[in-house]
C-alpha atoms as a PDB file:
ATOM      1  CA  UNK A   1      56.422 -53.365  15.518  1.00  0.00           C
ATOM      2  CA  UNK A   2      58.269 -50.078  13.784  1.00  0.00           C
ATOM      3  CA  UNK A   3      55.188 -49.081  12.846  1.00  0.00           C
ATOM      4  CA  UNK A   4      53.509 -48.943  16.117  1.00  0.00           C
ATOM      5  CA  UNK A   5      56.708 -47.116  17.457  1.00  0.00           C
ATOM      6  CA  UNK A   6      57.369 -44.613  15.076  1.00  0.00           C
ATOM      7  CA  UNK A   7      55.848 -41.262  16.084  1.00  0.00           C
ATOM      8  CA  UNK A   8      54.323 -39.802  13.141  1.00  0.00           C
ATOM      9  CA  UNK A   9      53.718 -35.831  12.941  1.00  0.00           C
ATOM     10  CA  UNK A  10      51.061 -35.371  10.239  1.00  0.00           C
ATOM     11  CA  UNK A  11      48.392 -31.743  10.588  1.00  0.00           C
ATOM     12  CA  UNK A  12      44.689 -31.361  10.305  1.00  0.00           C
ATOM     13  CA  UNK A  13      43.271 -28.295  10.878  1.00  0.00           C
ATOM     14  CA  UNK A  14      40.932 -25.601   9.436  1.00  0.00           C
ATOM     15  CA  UNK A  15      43.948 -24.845   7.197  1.00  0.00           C
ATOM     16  CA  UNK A  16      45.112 -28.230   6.017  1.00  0.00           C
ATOM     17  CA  UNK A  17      44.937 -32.101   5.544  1.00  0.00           C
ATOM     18  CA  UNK A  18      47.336 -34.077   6.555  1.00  0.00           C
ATOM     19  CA  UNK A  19      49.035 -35.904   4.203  1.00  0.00           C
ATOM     20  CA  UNK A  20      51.908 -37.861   3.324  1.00  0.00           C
ATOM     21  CA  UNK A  21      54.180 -39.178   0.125  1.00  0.00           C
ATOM     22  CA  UNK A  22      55.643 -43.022   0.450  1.00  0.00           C
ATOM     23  CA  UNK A  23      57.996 -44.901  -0.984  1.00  0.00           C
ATOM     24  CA  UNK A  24      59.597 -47.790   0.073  1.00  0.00           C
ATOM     25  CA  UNK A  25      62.696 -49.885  -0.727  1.00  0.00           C
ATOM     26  CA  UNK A  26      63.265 -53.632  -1.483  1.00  0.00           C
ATOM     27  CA  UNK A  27      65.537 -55.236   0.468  1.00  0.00           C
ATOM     28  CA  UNK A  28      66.527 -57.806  -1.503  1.00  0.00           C
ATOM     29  CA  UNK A  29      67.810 -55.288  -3.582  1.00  0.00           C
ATOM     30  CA  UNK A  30      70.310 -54.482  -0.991  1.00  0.00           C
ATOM     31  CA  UNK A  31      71.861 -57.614  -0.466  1.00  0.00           C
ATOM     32  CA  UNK A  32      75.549 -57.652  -2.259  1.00  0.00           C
ATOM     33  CA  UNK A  33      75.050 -60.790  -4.842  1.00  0.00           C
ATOM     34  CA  UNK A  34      78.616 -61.879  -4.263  1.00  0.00           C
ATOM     35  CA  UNK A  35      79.204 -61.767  -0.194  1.00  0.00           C
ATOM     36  CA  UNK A  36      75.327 -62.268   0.136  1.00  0.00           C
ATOM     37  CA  UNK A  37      75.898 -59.352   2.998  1.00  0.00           C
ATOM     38  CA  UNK A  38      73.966 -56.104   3.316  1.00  0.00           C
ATOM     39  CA  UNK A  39      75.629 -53.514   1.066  1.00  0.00           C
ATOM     40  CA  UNK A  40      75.036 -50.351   3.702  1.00  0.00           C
ATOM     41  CA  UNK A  41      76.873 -48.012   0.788  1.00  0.00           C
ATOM     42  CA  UNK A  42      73.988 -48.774  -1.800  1.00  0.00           C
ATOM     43  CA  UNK A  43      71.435 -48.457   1.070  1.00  0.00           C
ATOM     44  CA  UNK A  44      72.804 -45.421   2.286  1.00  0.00           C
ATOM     45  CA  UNK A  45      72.927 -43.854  -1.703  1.00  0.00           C
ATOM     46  CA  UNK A  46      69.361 -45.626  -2.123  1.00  0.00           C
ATOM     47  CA  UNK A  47      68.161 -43.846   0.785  1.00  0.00           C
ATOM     48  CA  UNK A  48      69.428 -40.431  -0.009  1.00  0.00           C
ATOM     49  CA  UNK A  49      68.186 -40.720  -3.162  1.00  0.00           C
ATOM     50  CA  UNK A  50      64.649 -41.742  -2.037  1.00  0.00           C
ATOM     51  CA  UNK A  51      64.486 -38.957  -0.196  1.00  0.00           C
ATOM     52  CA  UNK A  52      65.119 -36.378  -2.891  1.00  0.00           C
ATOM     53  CA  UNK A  53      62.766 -38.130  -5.214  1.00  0.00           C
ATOM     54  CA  UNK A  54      60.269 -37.872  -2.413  1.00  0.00           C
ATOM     55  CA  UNK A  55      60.698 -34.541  -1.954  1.00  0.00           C
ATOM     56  CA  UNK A  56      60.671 -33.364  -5.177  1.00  0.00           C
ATOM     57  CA  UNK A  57      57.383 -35.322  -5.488  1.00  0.00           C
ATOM     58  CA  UNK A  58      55.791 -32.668  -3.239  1.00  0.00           C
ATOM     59  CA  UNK A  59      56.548 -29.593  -5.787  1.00  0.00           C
ATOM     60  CA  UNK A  60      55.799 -31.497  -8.740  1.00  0.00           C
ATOM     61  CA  UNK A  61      52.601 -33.314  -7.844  1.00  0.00           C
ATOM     62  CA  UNK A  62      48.765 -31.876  -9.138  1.00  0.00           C
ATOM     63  CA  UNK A  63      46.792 -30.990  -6.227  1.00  0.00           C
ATOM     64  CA  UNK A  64      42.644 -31.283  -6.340  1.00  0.00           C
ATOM     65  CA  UNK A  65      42.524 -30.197  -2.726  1.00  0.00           C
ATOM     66  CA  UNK A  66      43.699 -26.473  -1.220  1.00  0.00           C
ATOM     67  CA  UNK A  67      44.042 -27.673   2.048  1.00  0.00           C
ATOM     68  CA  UNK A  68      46.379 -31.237   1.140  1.00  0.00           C
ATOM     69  CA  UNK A  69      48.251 -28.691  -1.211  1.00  0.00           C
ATOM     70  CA  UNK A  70      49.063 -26.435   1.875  1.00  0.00           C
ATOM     71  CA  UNK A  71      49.772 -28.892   4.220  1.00  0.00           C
ATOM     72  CA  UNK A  72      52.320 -31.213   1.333  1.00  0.00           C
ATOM     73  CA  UNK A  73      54.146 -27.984   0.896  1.00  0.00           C
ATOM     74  CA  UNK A  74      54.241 -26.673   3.880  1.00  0.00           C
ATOM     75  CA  UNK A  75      55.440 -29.480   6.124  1.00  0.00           C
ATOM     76  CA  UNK A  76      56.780 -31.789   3.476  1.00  0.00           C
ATOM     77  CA  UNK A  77      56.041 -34.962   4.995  1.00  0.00           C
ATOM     78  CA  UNK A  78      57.657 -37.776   3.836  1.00  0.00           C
ATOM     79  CA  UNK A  79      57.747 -42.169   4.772  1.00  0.00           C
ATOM     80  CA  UNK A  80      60.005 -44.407   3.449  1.00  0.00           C
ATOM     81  CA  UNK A  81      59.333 -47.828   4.251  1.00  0.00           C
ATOM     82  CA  UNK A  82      61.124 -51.259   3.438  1.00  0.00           C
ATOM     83  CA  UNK A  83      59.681 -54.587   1.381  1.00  0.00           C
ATOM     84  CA  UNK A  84      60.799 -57.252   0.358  1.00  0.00           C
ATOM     85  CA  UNK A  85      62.926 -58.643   3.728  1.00  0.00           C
ATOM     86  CA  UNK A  86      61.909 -62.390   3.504  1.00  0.00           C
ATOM     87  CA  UNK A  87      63.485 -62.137   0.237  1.00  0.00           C
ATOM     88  CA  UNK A  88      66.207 -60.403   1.603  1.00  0.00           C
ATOM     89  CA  UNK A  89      66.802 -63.106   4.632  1.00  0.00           C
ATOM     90  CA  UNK A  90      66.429 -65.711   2.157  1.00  0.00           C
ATOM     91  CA  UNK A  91      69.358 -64.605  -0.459  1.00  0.00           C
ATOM     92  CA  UNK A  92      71.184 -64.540   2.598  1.00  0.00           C
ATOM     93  CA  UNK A  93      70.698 -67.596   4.362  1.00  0.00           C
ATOM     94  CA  UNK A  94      69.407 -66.144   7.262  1.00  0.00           C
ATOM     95  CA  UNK A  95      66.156 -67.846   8.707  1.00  0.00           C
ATOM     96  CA  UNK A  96      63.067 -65.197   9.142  1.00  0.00           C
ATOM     97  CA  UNK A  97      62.867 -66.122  13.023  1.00  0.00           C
ATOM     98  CA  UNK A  98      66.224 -66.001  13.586  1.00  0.00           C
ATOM     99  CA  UNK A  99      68.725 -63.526  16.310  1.00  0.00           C
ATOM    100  CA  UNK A 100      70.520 -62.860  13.155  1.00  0.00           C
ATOM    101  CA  UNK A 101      67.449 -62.113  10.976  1.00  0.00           C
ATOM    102  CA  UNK A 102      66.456 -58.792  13.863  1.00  0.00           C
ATOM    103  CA  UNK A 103      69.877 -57.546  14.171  1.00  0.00           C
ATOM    104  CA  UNK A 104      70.134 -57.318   9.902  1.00  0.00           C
ATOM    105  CA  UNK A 105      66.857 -56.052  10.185  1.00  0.00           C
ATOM    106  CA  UNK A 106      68.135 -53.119  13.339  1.00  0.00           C
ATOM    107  CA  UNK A 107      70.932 -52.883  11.005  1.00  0.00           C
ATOM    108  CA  UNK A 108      68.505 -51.801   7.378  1.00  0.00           C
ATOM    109  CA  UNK A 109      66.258 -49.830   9.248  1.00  0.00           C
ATOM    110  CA  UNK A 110      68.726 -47.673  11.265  1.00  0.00           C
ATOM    111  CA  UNK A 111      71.706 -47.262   8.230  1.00  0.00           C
ATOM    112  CA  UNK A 112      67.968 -46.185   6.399  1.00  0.00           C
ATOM    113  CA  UNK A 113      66.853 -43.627   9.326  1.00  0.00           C
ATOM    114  CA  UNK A 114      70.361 -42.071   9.350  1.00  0.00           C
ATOM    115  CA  UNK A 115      70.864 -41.666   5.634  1.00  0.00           C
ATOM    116  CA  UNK A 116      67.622 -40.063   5.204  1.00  0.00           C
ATOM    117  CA  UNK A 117      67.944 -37.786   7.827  1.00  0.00           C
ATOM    118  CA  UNK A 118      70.830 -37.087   6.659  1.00  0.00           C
ATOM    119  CA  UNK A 119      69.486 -36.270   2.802  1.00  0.00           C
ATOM    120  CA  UNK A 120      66.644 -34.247   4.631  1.00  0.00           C
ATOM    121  CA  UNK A 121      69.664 -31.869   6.412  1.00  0.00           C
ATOM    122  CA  UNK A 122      71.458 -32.020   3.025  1.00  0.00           C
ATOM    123  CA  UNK A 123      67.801 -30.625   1.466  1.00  0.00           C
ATOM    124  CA  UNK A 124      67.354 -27.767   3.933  1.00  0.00           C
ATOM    125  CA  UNK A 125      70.839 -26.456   2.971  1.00  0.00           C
ATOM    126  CA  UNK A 126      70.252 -26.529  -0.614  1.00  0.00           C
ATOM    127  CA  UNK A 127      66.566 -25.563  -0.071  1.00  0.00           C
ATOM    128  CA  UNK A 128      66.004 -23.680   2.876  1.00  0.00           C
ATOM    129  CA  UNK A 129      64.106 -25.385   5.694  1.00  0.00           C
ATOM    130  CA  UNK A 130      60.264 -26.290   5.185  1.00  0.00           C
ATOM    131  CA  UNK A 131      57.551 -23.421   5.703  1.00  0.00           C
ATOM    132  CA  UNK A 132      56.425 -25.259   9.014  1.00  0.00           C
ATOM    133  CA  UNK A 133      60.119 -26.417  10.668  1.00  0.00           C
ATOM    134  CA  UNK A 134      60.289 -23.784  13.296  1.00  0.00           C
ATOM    135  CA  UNK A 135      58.357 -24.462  16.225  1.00  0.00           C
ATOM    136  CA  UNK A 136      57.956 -28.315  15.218  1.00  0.00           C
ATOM    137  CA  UNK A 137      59.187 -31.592  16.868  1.00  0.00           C
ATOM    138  CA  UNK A 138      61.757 -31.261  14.465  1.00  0.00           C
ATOM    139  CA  UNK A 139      63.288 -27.856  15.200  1.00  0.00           C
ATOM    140  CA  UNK A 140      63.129 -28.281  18.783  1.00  0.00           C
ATOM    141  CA  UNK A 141      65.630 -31.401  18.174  1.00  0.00           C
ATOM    142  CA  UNK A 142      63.691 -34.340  18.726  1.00  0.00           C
ATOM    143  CA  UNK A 143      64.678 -37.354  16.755  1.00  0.00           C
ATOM    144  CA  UNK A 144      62.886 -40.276  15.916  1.00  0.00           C
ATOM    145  CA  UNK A 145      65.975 -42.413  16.609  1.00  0.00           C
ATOM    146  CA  UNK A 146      66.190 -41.478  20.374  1.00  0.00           C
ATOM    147  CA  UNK A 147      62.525 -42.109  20.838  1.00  0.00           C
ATOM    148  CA  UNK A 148      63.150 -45.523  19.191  1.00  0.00           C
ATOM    149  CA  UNK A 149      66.242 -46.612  21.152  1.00  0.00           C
ATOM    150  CA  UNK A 150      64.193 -45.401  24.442  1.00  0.00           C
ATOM    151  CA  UNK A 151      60.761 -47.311  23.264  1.00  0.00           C
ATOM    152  CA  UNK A 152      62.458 -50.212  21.521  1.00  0.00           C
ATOM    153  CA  UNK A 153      63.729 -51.762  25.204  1.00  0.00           C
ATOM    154  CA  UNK A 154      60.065 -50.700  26.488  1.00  0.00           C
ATOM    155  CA  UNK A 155      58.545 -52.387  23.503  1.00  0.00           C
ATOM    156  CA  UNK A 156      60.553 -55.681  23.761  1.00  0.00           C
ATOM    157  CA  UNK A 157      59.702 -56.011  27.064  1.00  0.00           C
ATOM    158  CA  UNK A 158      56.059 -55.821  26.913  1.00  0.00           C
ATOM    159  CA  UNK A 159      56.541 -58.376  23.548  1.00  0.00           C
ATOM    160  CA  UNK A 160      57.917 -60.728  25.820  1.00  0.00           C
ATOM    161  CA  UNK A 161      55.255 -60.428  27.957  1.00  0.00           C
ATOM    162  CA  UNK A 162      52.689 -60.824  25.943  1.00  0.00           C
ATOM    163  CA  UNK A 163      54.387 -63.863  24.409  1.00  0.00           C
ATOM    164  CA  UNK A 164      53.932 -65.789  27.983  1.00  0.00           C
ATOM    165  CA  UNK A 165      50.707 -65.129  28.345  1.00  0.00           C
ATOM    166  CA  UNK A 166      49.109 -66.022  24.789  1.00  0.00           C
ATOM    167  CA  UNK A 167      51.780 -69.003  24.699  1.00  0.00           C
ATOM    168  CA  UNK A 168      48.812 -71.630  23.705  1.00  0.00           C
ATOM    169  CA  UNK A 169      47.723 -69.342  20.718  1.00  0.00           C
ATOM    170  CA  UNK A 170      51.141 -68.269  19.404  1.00  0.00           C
ATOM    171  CA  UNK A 171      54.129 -69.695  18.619  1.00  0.00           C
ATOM    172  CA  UNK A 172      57.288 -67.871  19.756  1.00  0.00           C
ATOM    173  CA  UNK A 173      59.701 -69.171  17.929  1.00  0.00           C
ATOM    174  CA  UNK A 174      58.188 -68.299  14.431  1.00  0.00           C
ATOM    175  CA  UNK A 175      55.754 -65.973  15.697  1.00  0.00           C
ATOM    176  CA  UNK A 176      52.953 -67.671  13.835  1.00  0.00           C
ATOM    177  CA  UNK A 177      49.428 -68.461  15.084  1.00  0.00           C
ATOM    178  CA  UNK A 178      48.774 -72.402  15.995  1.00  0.00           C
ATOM    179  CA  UNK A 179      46.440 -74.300  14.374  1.00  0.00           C
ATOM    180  CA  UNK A 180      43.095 -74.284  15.648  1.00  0.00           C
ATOM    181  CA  UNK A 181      41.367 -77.762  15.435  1.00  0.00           C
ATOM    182  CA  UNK A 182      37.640 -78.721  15.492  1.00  0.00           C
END
């Protein structure tokens, strides 16, 4: 579902190809073995650092292509993504399904959105801003946060929704497909 709401601001034109460098983080790894709680510190100094390595990725990667070269260094696009949250849940205790289970999960991705935006502001005043900030989403102060809050309500409501009407196909509570017989 944070895939289909995050708004994603990748260029094509006669000048470029849009592209993007990815990395994601595991989860699990961000469960504190002793308190079997989230560690936000090590998520927050994961993220950060994710977001360096990322964007040092962009200077130090070979290019085949003019046009994915331009467009990497001039807009710097960037994704970091989470794995591994089953795994995570389960070191925890938490059931998959469970109230809990979406508010650790609100919890992971918005500590993650925070501390990387926060690396990225850290970046442009060690770096200078990228090539393409002024005039973009960015610059004119949208943030993907605010656009989530907003669609997030819009989103569960239309979930919910949808849930009541394909009730005999899906299972809400684990959000698993029911068997189909003969």
């Amino acid at each position: 579902l944070l895939t289909k709401n995050t708004e994603i601001s990748l260029h094509t034109n006669d000048k470029e190809t849009a592209v993007c460098n990815l990395a994601s983080i595991n989860a699990a790894n961000m469960v504190n073995p002793i308190t079997k709680q989230l560690d936000l510190d090590k998520i927050i100094k994961t993220t950060k650092l994710a977001v360096r390595m990322l964007d040092n990725v962009i200077d130090l990667n070979y290019y085949t292509d003019a046009k994915t070269q331009y467009a990497n260094i001039h807009n710097r696009p960037i994704g970091l993504g989470i794995k591994g949250v089953h795994e995570c849940f389960m070191i925890m205790g938490i059931p998959y399904s469970s109230e809990e289970a979406l508010e650790i999960t609100e919890l992971l991705h918005r500590t993650m959105c925070i501390a990387g935006m926060e690396a990225s502001i850290e970046l442009a005043k060690e770096r200078g801003v990228y090539p393409n900030y002024y005039g973009s989403l960015w610059s004119k102060g949208y943030l993907i946060p605010d656009k989530h809050h907003k669609q997030g309500n819009e989103k569960h409501n239309e979930i919910e929704n949808a849930e009541d009407d394909n009730d005999e196909e899906i299972n809400t509570k684990t959000n698993k497909r029911k068997p189909q017989y003969g």
